[in-house]
C-alpha atoms as a PDB file:
ATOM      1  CA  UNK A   1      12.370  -0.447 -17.893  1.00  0.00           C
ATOM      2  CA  UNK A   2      15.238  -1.958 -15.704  1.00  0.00           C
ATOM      3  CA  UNK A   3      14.976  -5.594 -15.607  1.00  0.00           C
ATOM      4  CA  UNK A   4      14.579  -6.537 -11.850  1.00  0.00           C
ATOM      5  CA  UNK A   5      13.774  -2.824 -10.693  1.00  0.00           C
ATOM      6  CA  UNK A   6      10.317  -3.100  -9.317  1.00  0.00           C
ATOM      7  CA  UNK A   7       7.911   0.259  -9.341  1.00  0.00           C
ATOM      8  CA  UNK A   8       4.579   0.269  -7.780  1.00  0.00           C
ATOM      9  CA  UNK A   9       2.366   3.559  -7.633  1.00  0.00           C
ATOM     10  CA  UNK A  10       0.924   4.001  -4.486  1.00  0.00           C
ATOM     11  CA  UNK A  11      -2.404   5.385  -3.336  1.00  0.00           C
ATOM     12  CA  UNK A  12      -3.321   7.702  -0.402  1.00  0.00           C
ATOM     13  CA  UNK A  13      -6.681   6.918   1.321  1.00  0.00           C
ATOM     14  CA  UNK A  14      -7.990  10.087   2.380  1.00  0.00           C
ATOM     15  CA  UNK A  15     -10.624  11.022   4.549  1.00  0.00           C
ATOM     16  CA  UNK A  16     -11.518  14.344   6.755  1.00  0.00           C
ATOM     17  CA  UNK A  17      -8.266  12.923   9.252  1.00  0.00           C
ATOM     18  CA  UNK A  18      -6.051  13.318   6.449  1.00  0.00           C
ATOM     19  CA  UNK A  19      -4.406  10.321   4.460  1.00  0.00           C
ATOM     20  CA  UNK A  20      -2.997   6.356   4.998  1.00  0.00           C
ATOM     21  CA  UNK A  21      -0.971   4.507   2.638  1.00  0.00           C
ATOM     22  CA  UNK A  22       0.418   0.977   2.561  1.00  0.00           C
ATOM     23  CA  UNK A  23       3.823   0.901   1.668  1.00  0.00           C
ATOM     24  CA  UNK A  24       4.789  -2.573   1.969  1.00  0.00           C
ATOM     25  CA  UNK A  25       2.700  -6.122   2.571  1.00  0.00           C
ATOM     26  CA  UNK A  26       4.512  -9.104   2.051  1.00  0.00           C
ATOM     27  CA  UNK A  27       1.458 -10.892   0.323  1.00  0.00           C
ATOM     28  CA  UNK A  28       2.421  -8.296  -2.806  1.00  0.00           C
ATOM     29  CA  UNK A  29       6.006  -8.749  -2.994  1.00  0.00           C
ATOM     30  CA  UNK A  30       7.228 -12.674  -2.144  1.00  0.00           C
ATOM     31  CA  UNK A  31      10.776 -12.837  -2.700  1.00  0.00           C
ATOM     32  CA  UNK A  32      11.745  -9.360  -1.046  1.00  0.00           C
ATOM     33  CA  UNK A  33      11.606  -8.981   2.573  1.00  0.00           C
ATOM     34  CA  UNK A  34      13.022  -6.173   4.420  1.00  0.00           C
ATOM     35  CA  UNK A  35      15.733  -6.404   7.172  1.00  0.00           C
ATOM     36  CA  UNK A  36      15.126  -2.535   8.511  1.00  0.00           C
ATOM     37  CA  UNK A  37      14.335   0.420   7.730  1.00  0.00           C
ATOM     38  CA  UNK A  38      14.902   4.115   7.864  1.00  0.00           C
ATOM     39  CA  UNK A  39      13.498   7.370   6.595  1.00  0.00           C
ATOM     40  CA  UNK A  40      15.507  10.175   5.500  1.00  0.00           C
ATOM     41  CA  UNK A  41      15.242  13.705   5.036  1.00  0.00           C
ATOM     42  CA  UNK A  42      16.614  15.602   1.741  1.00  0.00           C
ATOM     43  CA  UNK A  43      17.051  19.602   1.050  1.00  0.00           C
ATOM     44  CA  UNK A  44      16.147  21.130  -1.996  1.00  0.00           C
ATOM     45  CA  UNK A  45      19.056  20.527  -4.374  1.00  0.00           C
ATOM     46  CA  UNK A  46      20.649  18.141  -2.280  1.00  0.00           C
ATOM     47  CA  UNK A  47      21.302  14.798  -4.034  1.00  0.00           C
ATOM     48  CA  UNK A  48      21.916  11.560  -2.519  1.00  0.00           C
ATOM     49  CA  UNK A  49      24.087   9.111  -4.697  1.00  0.00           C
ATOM     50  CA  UNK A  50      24.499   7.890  -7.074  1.00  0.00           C
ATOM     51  CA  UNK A  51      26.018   4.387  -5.734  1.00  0.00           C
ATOM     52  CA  UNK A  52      25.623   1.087  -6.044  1.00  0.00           C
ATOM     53  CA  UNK A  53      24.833  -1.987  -3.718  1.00  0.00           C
ATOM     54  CA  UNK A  54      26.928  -5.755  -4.405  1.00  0.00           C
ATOM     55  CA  UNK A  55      23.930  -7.684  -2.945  1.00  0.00           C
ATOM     56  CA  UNK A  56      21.701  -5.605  -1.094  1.00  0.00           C
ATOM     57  CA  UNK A  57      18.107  -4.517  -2.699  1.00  0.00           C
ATOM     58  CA  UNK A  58      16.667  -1.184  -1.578  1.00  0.00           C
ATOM     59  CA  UNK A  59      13.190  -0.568  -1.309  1.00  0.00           C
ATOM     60  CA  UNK A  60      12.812   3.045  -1.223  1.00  0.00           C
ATOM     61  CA  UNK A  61       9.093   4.513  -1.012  1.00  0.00           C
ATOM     62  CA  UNK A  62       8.556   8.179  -1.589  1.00  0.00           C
ATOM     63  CA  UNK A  63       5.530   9.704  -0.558  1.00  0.00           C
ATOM     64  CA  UNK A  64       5.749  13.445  -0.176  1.00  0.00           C
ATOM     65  CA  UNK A  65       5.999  16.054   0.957  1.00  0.00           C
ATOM     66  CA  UNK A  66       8.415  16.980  -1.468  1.00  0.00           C
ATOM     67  CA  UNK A  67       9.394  15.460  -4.893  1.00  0.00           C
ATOM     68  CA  UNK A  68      12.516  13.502  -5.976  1.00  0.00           C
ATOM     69  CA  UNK A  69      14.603  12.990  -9.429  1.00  0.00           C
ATOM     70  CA  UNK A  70      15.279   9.090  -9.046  1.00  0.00           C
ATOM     71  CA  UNK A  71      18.019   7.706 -11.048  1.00  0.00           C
ATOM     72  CA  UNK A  72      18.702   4.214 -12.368  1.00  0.00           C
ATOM     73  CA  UNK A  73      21.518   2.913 -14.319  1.00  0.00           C
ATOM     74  CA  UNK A  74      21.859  -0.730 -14.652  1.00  0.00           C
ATOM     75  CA  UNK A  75      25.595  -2.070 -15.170  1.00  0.00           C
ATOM     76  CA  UNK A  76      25.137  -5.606 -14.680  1.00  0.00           C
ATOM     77  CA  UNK A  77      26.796  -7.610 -16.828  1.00  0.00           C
ATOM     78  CA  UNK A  78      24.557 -10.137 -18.700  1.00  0.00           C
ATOM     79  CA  UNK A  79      21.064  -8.318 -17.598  1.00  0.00           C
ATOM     80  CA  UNK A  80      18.574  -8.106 -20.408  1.00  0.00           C
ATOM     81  CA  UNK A  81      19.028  -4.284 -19.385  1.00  0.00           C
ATOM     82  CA  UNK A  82      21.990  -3.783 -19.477  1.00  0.00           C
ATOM     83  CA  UNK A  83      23.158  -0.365 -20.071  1.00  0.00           C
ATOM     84  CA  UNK A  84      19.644   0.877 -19.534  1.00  0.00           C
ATOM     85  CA  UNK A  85      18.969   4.149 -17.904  1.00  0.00           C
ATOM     86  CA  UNK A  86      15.760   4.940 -16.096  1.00  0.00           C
ATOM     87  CA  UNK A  87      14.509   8.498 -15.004  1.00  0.00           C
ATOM     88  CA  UNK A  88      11.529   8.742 -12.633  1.00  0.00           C
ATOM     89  CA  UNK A  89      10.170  11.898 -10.674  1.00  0.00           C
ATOM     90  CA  UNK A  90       8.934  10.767  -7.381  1.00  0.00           C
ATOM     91  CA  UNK A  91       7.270  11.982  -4.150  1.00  0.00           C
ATOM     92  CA  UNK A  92       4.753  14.077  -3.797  1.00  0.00           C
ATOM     93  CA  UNK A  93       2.212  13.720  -6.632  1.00  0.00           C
ATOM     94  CA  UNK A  94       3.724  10.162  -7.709  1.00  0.00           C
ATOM     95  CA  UNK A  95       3.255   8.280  -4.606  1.00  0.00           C
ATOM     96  CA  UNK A  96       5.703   5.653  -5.516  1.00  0.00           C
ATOM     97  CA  UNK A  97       7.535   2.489  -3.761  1.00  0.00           C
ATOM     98  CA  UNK A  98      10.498   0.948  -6.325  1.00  0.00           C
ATOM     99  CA  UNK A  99      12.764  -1.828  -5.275  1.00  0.00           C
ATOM    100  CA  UNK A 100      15.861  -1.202  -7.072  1.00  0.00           C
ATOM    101  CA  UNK A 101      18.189  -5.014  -7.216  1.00  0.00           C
ATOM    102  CA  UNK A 102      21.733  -4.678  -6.527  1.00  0.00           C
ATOM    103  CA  UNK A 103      24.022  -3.804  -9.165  1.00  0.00           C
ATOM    104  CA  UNK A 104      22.069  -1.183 -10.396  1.00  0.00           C
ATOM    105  CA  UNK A 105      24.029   2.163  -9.724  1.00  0.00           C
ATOM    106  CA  UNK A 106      20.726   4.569  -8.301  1.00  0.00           C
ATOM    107  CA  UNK A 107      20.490   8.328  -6.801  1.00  0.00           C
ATOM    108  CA  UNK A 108      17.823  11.269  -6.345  1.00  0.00           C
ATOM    109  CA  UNK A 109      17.796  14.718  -5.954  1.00  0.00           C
ATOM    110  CA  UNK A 110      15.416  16.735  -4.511  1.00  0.00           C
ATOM    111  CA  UNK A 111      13.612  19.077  -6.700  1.00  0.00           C
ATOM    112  CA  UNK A 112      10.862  20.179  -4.707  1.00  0.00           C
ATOM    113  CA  UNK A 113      11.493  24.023  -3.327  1.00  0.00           C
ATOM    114  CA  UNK A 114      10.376  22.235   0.157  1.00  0.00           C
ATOM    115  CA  UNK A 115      13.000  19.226   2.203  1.00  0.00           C
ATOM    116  CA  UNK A 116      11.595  15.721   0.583  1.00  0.00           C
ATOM    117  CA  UNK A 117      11.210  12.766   2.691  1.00  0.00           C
ATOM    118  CA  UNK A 118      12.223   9.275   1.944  1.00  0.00           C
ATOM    119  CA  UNK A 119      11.767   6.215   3.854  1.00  0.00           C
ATOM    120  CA  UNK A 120      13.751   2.748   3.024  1.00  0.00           C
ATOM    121  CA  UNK A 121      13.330  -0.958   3.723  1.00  0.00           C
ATOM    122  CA  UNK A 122      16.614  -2.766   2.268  1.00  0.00           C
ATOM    123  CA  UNK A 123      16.286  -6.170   2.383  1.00  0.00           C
ATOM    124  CA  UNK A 124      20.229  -6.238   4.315  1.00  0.00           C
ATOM    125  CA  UNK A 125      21.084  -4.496   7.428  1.00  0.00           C
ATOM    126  CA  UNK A 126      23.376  -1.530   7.474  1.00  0.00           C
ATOM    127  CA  UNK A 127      26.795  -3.128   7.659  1.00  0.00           C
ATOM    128  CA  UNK A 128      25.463  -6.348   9.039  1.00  0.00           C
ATOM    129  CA  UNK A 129      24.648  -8.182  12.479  1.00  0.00           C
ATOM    130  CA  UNK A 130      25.788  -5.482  15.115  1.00  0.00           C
ATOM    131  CA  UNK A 131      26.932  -2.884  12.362  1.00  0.00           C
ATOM    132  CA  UNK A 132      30.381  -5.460  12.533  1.00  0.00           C
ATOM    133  CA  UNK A 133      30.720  -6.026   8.858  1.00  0.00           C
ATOM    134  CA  UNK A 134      31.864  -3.911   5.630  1.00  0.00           C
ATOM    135  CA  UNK A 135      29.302  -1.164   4.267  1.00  0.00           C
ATOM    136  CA  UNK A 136      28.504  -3.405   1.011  1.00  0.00           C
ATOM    137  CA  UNK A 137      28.028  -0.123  -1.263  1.00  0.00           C
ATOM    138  CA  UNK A 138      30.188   1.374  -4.169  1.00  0.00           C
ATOM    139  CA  UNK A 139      29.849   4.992  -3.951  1.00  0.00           C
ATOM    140  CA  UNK A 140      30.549   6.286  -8.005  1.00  0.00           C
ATOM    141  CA  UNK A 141      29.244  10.124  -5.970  1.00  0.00           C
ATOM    142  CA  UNK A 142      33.268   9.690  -4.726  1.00  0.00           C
ATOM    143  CA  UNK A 143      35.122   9.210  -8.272  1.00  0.00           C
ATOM    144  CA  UNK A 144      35.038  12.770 -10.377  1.00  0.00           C
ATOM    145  CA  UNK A 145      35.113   9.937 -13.439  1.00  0.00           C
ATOM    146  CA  UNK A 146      32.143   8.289 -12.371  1.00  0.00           C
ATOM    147  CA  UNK A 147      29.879   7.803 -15.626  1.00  0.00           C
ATOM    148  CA  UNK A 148      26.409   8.362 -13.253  1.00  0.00           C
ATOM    149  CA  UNK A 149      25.707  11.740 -12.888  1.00  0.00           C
ATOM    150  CA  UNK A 150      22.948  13.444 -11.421  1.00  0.00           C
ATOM    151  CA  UNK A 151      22.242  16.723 -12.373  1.00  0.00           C
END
């Protein structure tokens, strides 16, 4: 485990209308509470990441379709995890919702043969009040000697 990386399995309630699952109530998680949010769509192959946030948290949940390779590397210096790696298939089959703190460098690839959806709730806005401030992200997907590497 990743000290300060939250992961919570999530379950579908089906019936004959098809499914519903909670992804976030704030009565489960008190000290994160999302700014936005935003749901992306990923090819098969495709990876997104890896890269790192200075004080944002994500909160990415992954329901399906499709399945995801979700990598976690934490680099923060004086973290009882430091150093720590973290692989976790996600998505489809392993409804999942992980909060991953900043300055741990994350990513995922799709490995589904079907596009994977993923939906996020960071707890900062995309580059602040009226999109007027700096992205805070470092993007290690930019430097060919980045140590993260997703496969």
């Amino acid at each position: 485990m990743i000290n300060g990386v939250i992961i919570k399995k999530l379950s579908q309630n089906e019936d004959e209308r098809g499914w519903l699952t909670e992804i976030f109530r704030r009565d489960e998680l008190d000290d994160f509470q999302p700014a936005m949010s935003y749901v992306s769509l990923t090819n098969p192959g495709v990876v997104r990441g890896p890269h790192e946030h200075v004080a944002q948290s994500d909160c990415f949940v992954f329901l399906g379709p499709g399945r995801f390779r979700l990598y976690l590397w934490d680099r923060r210096p004086g973290s009882d995890s430091q150093g720590e790696t973290l692989e976790l298939e996600v998505g489809e089959g392993n409804p999942s919702m992980v909060i991953v703190p900043p300055g741990v460098v994350h990513g995922y690839k799709c490995i589904s043969d079907i596009p994977a959806l993923s939906i996020n709730l960071p707890d900062r806005l995309y580059k602040g009040e009226g999109k007027k401030e700096e992205v805070d992200e470092i993007r290690w997907e930019k430097d060919p000697a980045s140590p993260y590497k997703i496969n």
